[in-house]
PDB file of N, CA and C in Angstrom:
ATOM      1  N   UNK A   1       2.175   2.902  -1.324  1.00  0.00           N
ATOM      2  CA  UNK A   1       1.060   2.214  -1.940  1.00  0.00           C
ATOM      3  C   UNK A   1       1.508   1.753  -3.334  1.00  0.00           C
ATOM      4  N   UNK A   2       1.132   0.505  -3.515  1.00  0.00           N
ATOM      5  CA  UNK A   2       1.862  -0.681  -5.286  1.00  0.00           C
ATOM      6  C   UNK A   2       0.596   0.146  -6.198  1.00  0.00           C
ATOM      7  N   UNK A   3       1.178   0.487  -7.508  1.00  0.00           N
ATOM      8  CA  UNK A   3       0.195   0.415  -8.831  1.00  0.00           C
ATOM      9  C   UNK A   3      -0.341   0.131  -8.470  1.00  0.00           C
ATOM     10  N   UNK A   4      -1.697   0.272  -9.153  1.00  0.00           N
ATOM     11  CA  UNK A   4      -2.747  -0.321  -9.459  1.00  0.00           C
ATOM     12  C   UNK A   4      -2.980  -1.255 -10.608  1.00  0.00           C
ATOM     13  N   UNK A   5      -2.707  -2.917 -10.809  1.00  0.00           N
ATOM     14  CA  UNK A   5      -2.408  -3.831 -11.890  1.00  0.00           C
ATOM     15  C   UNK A   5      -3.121  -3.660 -12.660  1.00  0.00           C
ATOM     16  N   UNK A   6      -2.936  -4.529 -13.659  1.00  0.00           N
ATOM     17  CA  UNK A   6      -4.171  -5.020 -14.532  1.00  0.00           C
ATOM     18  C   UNK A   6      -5.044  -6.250 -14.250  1.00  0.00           C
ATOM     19  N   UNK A   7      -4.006  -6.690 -13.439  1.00  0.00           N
ATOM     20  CA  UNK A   7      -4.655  -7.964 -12.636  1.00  0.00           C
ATOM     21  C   UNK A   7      -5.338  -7.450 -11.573  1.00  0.00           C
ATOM     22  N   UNK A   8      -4.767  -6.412 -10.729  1.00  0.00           N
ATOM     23  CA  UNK A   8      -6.013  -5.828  -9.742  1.00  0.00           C
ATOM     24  C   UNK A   8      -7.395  -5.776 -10.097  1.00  0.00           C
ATOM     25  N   UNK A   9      -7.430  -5.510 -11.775  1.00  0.00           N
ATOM     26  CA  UNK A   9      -8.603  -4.558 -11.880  1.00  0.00           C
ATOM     27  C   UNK A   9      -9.537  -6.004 -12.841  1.00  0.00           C
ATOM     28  N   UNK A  10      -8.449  -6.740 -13.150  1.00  0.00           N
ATOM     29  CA  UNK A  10      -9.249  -8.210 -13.828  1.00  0.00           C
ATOM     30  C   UNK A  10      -9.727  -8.911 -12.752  1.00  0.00           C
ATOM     31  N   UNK A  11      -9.058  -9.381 -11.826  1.00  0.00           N
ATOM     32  CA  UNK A  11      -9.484  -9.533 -10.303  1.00  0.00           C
ATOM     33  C   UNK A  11     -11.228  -9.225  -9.951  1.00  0.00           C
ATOM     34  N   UNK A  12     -11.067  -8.220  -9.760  1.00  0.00           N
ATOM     35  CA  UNK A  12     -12.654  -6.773  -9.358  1.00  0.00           C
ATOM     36  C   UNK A  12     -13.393  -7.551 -10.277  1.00  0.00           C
ATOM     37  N   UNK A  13     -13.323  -7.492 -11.463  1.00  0.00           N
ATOM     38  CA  UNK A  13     -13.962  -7.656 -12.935  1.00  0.00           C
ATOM     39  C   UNK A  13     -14.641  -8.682 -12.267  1.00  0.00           C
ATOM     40  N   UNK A  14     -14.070  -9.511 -12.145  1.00  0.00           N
ATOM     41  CA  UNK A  14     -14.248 -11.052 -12.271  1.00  0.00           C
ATOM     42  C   UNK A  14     -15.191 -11.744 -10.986  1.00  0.00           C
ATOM     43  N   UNK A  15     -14.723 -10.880 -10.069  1.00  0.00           N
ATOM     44  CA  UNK A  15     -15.570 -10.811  -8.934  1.00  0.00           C
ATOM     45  C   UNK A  15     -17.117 -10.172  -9.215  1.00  0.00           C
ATOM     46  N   UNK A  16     -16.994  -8.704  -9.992  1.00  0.00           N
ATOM     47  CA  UNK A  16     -18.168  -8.211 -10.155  1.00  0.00           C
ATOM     48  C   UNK A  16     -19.344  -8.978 -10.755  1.00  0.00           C
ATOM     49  N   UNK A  17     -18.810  -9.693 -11.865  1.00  0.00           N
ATOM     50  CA  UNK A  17     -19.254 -10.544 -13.140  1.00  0.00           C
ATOM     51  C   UNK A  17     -19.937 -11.873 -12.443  1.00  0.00           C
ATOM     52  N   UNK A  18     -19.128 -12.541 -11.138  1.00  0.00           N
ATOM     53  CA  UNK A  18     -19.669 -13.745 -10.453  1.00  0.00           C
ATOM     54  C   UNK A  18     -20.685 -13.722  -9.657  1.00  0.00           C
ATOM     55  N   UNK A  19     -20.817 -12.080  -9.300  1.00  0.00           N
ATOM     56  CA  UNK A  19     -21.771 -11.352  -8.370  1.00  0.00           C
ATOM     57  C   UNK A  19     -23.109 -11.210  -9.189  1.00  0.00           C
ATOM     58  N   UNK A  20     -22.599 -10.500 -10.471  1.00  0.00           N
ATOM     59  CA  UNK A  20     -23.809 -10.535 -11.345  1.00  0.00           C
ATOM     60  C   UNK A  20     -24.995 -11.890 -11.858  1.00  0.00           C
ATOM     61  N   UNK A  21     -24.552 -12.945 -11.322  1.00  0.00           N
ATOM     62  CA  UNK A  21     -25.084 -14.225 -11.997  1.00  0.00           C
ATOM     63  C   UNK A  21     -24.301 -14.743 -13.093  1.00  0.00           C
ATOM     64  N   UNK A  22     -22.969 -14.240 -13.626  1.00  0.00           N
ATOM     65  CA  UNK A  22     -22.627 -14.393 -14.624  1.00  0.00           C
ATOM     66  C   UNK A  22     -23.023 -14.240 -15.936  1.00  0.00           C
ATOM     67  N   UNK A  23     -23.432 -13.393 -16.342  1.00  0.00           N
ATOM     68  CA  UNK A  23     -24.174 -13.053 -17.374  1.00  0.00           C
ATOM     69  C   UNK A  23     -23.749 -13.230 -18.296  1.00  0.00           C
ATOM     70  N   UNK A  24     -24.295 -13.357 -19.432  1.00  0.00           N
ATOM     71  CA  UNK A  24     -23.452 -13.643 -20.915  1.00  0.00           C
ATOM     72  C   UNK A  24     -22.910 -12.166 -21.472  1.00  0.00           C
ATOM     73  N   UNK A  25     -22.740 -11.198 -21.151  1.00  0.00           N
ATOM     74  CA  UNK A  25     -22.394  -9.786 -21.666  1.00  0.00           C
ATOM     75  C   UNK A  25     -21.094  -9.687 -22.090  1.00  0.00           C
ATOM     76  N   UNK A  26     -20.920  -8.666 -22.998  1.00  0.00           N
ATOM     77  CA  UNK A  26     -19.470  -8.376 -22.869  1.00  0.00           C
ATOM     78  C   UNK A  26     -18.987  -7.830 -21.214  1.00  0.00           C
ATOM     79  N   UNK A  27     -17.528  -7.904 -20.819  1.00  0.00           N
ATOM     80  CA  UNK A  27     -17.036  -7.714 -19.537  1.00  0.00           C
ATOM     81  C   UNK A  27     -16.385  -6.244 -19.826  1.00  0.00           C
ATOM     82  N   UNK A  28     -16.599  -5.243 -20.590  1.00  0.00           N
ATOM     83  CA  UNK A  28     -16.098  -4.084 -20.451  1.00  0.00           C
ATOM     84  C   UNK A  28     -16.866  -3.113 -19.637  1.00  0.00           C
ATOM     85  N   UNK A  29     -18.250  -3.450 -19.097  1.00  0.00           N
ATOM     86  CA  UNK A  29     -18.801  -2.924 -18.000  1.00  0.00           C
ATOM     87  C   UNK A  29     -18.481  -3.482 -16.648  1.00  0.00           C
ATOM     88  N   UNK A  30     -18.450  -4.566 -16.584  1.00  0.00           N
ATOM     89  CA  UNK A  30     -17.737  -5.125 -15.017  1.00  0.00           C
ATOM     90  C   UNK A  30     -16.270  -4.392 -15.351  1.00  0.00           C
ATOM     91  N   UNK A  31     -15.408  -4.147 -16.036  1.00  0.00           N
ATOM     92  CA  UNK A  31     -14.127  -4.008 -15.978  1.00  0.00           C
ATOM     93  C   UNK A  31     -13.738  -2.697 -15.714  1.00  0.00           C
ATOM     94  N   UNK A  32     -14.668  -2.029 -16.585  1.00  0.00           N
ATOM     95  CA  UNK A  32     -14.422  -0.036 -16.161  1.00  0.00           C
ATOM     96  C   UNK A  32     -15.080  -0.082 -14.066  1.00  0.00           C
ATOM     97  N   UNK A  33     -16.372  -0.761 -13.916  1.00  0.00           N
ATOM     98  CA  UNK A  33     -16.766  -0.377 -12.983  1.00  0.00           C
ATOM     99  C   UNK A  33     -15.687  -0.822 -11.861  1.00  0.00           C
ATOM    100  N   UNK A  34     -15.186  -1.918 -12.144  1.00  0.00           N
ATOM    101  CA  UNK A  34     -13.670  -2.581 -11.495  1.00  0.00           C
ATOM    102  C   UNK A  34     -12.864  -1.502 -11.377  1.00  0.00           C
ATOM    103  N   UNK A  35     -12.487  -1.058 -12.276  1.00  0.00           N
ATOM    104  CA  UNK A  35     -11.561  -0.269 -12.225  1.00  0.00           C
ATOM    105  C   UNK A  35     -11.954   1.238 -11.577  1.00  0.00           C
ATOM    106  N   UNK A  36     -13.060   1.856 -11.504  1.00  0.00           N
ATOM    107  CA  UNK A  36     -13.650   2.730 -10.730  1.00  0.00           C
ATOM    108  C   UNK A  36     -13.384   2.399  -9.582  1.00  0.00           C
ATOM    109  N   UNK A  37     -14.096   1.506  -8.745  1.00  0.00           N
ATOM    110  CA  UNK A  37     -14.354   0.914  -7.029  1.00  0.00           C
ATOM    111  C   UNK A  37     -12.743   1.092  -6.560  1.00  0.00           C
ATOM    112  N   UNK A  38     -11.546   0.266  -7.617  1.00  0.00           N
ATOM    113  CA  UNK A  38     -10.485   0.360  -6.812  1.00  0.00           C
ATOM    114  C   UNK A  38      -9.668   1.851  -7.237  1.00  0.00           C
ATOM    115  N   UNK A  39      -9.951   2.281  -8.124  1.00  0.00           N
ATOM    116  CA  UNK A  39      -9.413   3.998  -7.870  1.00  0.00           C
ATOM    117  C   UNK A  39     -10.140   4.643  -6.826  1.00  0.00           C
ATOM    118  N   UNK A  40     -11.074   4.490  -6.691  1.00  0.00           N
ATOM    119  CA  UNK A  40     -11.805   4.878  -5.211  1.00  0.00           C
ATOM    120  C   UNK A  40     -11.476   4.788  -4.297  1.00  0.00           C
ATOM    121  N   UNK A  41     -11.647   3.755  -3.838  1.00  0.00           N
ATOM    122  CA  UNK A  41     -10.508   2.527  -2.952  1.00  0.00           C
ATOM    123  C   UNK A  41      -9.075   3.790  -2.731  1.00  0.00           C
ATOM    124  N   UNK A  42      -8.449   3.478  -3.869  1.00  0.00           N
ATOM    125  CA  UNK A  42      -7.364   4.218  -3.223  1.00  0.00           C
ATOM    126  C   UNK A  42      -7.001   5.925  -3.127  1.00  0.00           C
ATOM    127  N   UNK A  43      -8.157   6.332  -3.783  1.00  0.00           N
ATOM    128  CA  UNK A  43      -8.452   7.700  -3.555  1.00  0.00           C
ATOM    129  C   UNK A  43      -8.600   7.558  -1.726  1.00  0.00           C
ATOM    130  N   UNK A  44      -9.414   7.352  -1.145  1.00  0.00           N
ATOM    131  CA  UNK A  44     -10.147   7.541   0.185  1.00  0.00           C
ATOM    132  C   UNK A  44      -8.720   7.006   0.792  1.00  0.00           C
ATOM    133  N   UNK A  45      -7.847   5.668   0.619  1.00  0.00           N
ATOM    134  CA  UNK A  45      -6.949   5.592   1.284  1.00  0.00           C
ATOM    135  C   UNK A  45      -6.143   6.778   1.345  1.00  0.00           C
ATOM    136  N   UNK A  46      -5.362   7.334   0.303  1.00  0.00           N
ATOM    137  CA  UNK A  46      -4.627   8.453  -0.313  1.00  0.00           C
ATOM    138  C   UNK A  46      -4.538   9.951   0.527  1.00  0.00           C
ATOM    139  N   UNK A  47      -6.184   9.821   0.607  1.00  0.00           N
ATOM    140  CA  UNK A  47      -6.783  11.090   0.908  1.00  0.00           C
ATOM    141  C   UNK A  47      -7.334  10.921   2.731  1.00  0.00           C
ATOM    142  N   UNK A  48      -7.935   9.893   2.719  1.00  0.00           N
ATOM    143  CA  UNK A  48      -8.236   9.665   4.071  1.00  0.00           C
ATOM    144  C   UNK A  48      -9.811  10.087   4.301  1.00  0.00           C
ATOM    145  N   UNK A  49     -10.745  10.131   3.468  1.00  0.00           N
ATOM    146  CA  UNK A  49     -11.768  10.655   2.989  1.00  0.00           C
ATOM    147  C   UNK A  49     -12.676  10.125   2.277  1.00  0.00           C
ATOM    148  N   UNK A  50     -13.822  10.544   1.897  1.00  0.00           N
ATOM    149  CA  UNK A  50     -14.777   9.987   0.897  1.00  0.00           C
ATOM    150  C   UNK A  50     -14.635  10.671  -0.539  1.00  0.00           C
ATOM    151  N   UNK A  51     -13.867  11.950  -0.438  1.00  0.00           N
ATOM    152  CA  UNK A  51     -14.042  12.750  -1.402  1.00  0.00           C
ATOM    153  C   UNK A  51     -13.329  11.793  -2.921  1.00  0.00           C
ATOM    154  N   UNK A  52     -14.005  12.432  -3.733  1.00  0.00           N
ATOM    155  CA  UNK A  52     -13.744  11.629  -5.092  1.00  0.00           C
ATOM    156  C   UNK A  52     -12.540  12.251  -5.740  1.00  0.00           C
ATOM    157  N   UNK A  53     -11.586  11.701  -6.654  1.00  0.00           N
ATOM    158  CA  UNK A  53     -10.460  12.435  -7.323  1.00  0.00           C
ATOM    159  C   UNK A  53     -10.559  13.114  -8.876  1.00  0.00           C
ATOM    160  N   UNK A  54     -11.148  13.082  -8.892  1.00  0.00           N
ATOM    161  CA  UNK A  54     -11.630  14.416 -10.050  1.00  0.00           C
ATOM    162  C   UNK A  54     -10.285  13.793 -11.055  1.00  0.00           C
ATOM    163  N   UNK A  55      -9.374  13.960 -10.553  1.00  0.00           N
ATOM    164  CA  UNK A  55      -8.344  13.275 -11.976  1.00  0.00           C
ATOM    165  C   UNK A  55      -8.104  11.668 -11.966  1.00  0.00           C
ATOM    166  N   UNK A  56      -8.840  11.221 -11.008  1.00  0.00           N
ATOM    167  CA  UNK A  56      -8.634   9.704 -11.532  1.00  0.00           C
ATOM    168  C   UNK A  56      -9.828   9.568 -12.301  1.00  0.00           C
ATOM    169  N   UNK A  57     -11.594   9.917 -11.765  1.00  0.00           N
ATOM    170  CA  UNK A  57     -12.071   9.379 -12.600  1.00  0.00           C
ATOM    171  C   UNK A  57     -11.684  10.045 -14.283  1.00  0.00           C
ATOM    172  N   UNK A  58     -11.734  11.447 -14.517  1.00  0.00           N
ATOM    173  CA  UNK A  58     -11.132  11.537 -15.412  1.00  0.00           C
ATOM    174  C   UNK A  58     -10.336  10.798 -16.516  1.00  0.00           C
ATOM    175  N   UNK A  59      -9.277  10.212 -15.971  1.00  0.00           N
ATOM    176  CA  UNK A  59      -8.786   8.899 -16.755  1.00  0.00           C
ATOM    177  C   UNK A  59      -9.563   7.435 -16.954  1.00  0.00           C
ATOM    178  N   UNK A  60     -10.391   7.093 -15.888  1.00  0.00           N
ATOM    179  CA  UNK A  60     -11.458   5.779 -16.519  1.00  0.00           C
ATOM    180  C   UNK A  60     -12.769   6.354 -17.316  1.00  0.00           C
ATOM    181  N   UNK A  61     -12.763   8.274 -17.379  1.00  0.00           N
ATOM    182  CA  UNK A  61     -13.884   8.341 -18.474  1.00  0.00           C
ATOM    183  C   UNK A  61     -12.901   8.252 -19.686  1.00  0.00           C
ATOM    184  N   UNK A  62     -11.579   8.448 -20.209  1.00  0.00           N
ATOM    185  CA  UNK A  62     -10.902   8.865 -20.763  1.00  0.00           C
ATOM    186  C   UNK A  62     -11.121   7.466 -21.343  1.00  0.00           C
ATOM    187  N   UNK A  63     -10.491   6.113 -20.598  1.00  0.00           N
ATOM    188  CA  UNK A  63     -10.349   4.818 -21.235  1.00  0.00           C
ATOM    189  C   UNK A  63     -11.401   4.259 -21.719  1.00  0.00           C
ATOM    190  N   UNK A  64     -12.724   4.864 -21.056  1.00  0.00           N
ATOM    191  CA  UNK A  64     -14.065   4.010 -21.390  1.00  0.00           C
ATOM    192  C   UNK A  64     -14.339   4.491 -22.388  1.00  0.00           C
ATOM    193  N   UNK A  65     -14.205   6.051 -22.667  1.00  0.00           N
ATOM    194  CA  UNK A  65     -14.574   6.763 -23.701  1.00  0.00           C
ATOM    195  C   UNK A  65     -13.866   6.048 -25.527  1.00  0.00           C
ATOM    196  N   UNK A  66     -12.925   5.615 -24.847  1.00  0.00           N
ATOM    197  CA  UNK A  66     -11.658   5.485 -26.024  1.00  0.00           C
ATOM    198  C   UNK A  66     -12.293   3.944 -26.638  1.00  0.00           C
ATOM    199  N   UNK A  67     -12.424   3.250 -25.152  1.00  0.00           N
ATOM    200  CA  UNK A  67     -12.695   1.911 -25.408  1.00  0.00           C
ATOM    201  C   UNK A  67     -14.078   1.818 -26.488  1.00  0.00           C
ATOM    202  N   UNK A  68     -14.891   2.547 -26.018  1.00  0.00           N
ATOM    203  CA  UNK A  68     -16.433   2.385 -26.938  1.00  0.00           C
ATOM    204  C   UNK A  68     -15.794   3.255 -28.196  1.00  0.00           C
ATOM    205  N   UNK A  69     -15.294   4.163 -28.451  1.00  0.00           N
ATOM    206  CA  UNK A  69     -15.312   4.700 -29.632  1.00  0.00           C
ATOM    207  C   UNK A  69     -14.735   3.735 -30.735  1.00  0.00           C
ATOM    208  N   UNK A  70     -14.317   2.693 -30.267  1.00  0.00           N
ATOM    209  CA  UNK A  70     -13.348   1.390 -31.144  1.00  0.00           C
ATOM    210  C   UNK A  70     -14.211   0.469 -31.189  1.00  0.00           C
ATOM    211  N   UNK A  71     -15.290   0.527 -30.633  1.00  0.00           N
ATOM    212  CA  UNK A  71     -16.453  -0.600 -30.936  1.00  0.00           C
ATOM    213  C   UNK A  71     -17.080   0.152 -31.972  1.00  0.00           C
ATOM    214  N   UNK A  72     -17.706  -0.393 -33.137  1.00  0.00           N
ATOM    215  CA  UNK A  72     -18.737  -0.271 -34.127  1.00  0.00           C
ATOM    216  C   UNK A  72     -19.962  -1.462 -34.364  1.00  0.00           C
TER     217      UNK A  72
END
């Protein structure tokens, strides 16, 4: 199984965002939730399962967390 890009997850984004009506928002909520669906995605492939990976989401609370603490 390839990385997971950044283009994978701009991809998702971008899809999510066209789904939404396009909204005028910032895209760091389509982009974390992007990036959730396809760690999922390849959790269940990985695993063969529904069960969730406890250390992936871990790392997109880690980035989201990081990401908002740099917004003021």
């Amino acid at each position: 199984m390839r990385a997971l890009t950044e283009q994978d997850i701009r991809t998702r984004a971008y899809k999510l965002w066209q789904t939404a009506g396009r909204p005028n928002i910032k895209m760091d909520a389509f982009w974390y939730q992007a990036e959730k669906e396809l760690l999922a995605e390849r959790a269940r492939e990985k695993h063969g399962s529904r069960a969730s990976n406890t250390a992936q989401r871990r790392v997109v609370r880690r980035r989201r967390n990081a990401a908002l603490a740099g917004v003021h």
